[in-house]
C-alpha atoms as a PDB file:
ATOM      1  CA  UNK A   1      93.908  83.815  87.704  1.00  0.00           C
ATOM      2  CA  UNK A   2      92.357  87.190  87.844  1.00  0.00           C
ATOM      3  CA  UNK A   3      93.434  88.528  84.775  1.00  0.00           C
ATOM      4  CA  UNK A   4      92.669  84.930  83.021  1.00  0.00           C
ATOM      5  CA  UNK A   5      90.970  85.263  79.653  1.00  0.00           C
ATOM      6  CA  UNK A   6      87.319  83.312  79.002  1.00  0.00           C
ATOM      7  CA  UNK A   7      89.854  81.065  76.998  1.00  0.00           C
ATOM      8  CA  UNK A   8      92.228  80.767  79.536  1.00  0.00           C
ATOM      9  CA  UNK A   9      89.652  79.785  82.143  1.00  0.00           C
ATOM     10  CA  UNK A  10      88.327  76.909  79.839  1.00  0.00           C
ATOM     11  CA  UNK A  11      91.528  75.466  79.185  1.00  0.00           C
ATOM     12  CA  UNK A  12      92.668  75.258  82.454  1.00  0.00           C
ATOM     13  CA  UNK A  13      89.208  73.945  83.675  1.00  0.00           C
ATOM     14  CA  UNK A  14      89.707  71.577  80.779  1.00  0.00           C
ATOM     15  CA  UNK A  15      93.487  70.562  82.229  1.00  0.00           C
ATOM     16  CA  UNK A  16      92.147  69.966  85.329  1.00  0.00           C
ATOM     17  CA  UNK A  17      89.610  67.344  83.861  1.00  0.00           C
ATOM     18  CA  UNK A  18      86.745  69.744  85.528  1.00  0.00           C
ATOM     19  CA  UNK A  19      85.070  70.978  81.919  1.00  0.00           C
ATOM     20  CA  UNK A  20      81.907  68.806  82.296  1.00  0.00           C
ATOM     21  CA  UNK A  21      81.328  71.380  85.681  1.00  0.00           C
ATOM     22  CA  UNK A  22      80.402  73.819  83.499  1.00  0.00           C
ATOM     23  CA  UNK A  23      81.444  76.408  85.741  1.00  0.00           C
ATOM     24  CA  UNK A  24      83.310  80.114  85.858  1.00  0.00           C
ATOM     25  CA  UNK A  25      85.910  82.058  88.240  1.00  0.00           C
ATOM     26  CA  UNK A  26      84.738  84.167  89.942  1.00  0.00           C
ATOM     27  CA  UNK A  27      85.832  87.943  89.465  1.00  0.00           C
ATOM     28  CA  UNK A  28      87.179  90.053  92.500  1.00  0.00           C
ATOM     29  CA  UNK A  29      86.692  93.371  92.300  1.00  0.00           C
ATOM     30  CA  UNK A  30      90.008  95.686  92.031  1.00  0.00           C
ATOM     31  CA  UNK A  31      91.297  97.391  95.579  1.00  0.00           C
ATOM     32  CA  UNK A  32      90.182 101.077  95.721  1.00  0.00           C
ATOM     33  CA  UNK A  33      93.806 101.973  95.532  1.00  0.00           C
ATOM     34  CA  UNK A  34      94.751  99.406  92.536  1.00  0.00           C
ATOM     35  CA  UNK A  35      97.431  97.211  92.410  1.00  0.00           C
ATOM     36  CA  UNK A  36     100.213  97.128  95.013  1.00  0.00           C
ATOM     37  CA  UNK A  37     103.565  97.871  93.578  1.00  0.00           C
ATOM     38  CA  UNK A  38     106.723  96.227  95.318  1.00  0.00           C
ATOM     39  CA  UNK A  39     107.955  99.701  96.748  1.00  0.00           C
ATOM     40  CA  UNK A  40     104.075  99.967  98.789  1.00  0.00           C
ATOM     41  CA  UNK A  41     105.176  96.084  99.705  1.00  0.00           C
ATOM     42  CA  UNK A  42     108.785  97.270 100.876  1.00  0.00           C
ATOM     43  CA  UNK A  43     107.473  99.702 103.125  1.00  0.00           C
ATOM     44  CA  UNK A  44     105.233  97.034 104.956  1.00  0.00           C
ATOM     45  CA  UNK A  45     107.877  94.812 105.092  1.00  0.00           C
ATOM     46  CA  UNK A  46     110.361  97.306 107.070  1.00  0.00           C
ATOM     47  CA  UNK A  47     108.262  96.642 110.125  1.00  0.00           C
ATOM     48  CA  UNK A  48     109.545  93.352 110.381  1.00  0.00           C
ATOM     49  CA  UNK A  49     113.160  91.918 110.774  1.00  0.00           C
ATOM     50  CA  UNK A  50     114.383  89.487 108.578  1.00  0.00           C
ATOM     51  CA  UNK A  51     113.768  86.299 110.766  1.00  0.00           C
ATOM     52  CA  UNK A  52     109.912  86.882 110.850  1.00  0.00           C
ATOM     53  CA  UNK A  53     109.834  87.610 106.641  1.00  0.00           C
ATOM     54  CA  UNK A  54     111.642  84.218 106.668  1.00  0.00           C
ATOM     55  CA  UNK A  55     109.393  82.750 108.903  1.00  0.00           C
ATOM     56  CA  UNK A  56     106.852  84.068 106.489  1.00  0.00           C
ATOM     57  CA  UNK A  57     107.925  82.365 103.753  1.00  0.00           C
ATOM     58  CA  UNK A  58     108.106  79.261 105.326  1.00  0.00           C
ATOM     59  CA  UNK A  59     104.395  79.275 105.627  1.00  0.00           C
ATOM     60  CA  UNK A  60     103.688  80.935 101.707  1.00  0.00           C
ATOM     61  CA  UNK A  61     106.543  78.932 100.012  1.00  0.00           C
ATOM     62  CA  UNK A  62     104.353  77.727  97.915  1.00  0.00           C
ATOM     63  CA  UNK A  63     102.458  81.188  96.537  1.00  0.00           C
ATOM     64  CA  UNK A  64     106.123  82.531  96.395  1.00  0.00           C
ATOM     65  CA  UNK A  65     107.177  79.247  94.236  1.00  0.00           C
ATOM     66  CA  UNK A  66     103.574  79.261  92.329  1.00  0.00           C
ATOM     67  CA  UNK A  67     104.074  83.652  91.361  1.00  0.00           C
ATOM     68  CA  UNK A  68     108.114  83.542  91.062  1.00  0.00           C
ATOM     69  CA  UNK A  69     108.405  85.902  94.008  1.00  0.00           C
ATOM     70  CA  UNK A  70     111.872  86.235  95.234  1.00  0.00           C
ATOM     71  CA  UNK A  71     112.029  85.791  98.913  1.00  0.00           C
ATOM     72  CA  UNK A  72     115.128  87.402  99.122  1.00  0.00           C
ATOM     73  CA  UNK A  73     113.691  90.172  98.119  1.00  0.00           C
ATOM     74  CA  UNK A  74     111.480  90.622 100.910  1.00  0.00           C
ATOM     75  CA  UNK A  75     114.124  89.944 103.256  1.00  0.00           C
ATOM     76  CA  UNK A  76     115.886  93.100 101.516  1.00  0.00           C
ATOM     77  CA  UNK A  77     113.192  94.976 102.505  1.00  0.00           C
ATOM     78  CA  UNK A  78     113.326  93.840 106.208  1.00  0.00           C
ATOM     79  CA  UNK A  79     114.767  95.816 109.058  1.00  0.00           C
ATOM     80  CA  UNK A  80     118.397  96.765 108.834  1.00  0.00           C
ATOM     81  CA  UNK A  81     118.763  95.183 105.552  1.00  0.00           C
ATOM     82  CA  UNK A  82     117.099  97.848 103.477  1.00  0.00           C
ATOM     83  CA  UNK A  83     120.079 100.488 103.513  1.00  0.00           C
ATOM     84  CA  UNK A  84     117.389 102.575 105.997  1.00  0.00           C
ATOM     85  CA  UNK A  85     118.859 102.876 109.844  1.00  0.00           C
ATOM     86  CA  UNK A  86     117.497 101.222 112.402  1.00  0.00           C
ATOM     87  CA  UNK A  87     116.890 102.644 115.226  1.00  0.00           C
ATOM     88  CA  UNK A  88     118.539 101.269 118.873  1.00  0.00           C
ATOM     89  CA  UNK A  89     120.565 102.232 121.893  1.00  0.00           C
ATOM     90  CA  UNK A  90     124.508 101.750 121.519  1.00  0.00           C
ATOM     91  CA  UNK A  91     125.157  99.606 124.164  1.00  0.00           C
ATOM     92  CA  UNK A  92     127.267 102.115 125.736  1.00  0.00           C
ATOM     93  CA  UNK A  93     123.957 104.638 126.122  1.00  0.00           C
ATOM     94  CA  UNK A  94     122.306 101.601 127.538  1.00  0.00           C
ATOM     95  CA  UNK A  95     125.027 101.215 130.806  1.00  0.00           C
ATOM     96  CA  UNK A  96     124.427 105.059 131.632  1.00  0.00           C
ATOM     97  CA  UNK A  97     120.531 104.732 131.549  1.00  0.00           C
ATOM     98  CA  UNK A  98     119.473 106.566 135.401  1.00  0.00           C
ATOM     99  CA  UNK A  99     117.722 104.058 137.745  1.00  0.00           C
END
């Protein structure tokens, strides 16, 4: 709704029976930085393994549903699913750890 129209707002405030309000959206200000792209979005993402971006969407279904994000493609992004290594000890290395 931030890039709604004076039009837009009025017709949805008028779908939503709330004309007679008389009211306007307020406007955010942009981030310093602008607009996140998906690859800055990745890159957050790869700190996190694909249980806890599922666990994620469990609680934002609905703004994922609402702005036709793809979970799946957040769980992409997640550790060991984004073609990038992951790093961890071979078991092997593990058993000849020094006490």
């Amino acid at each position: 709704m931030d890039d709604f129209s004076k039009e837009e707002e009025v017709s949805m405030m008028c779908q939503l029976g709330l004309k007679h309000l008389n009211v306007s959206l307020p406007r955010l200000q942009e981030t310093s930085g602008g607009s996140t792209d998906f690859h800055v979005t990745c890159q957050y993402f790869q700190q996190l393994f694909p249980e806890q971006v599922k666990a994620l969407y469990q609680i934002y279904h609905t703004d994922f549903e609402m702005f036709h994000y793809s979970p799946q493609s957040y769980i992409n992004c997640a550790k060991g699913r984004s073609g990038l290594p992951v790093t961890s000890v071979p078991t092997a290395a593990k058993q000849n750890v020094i006490k």
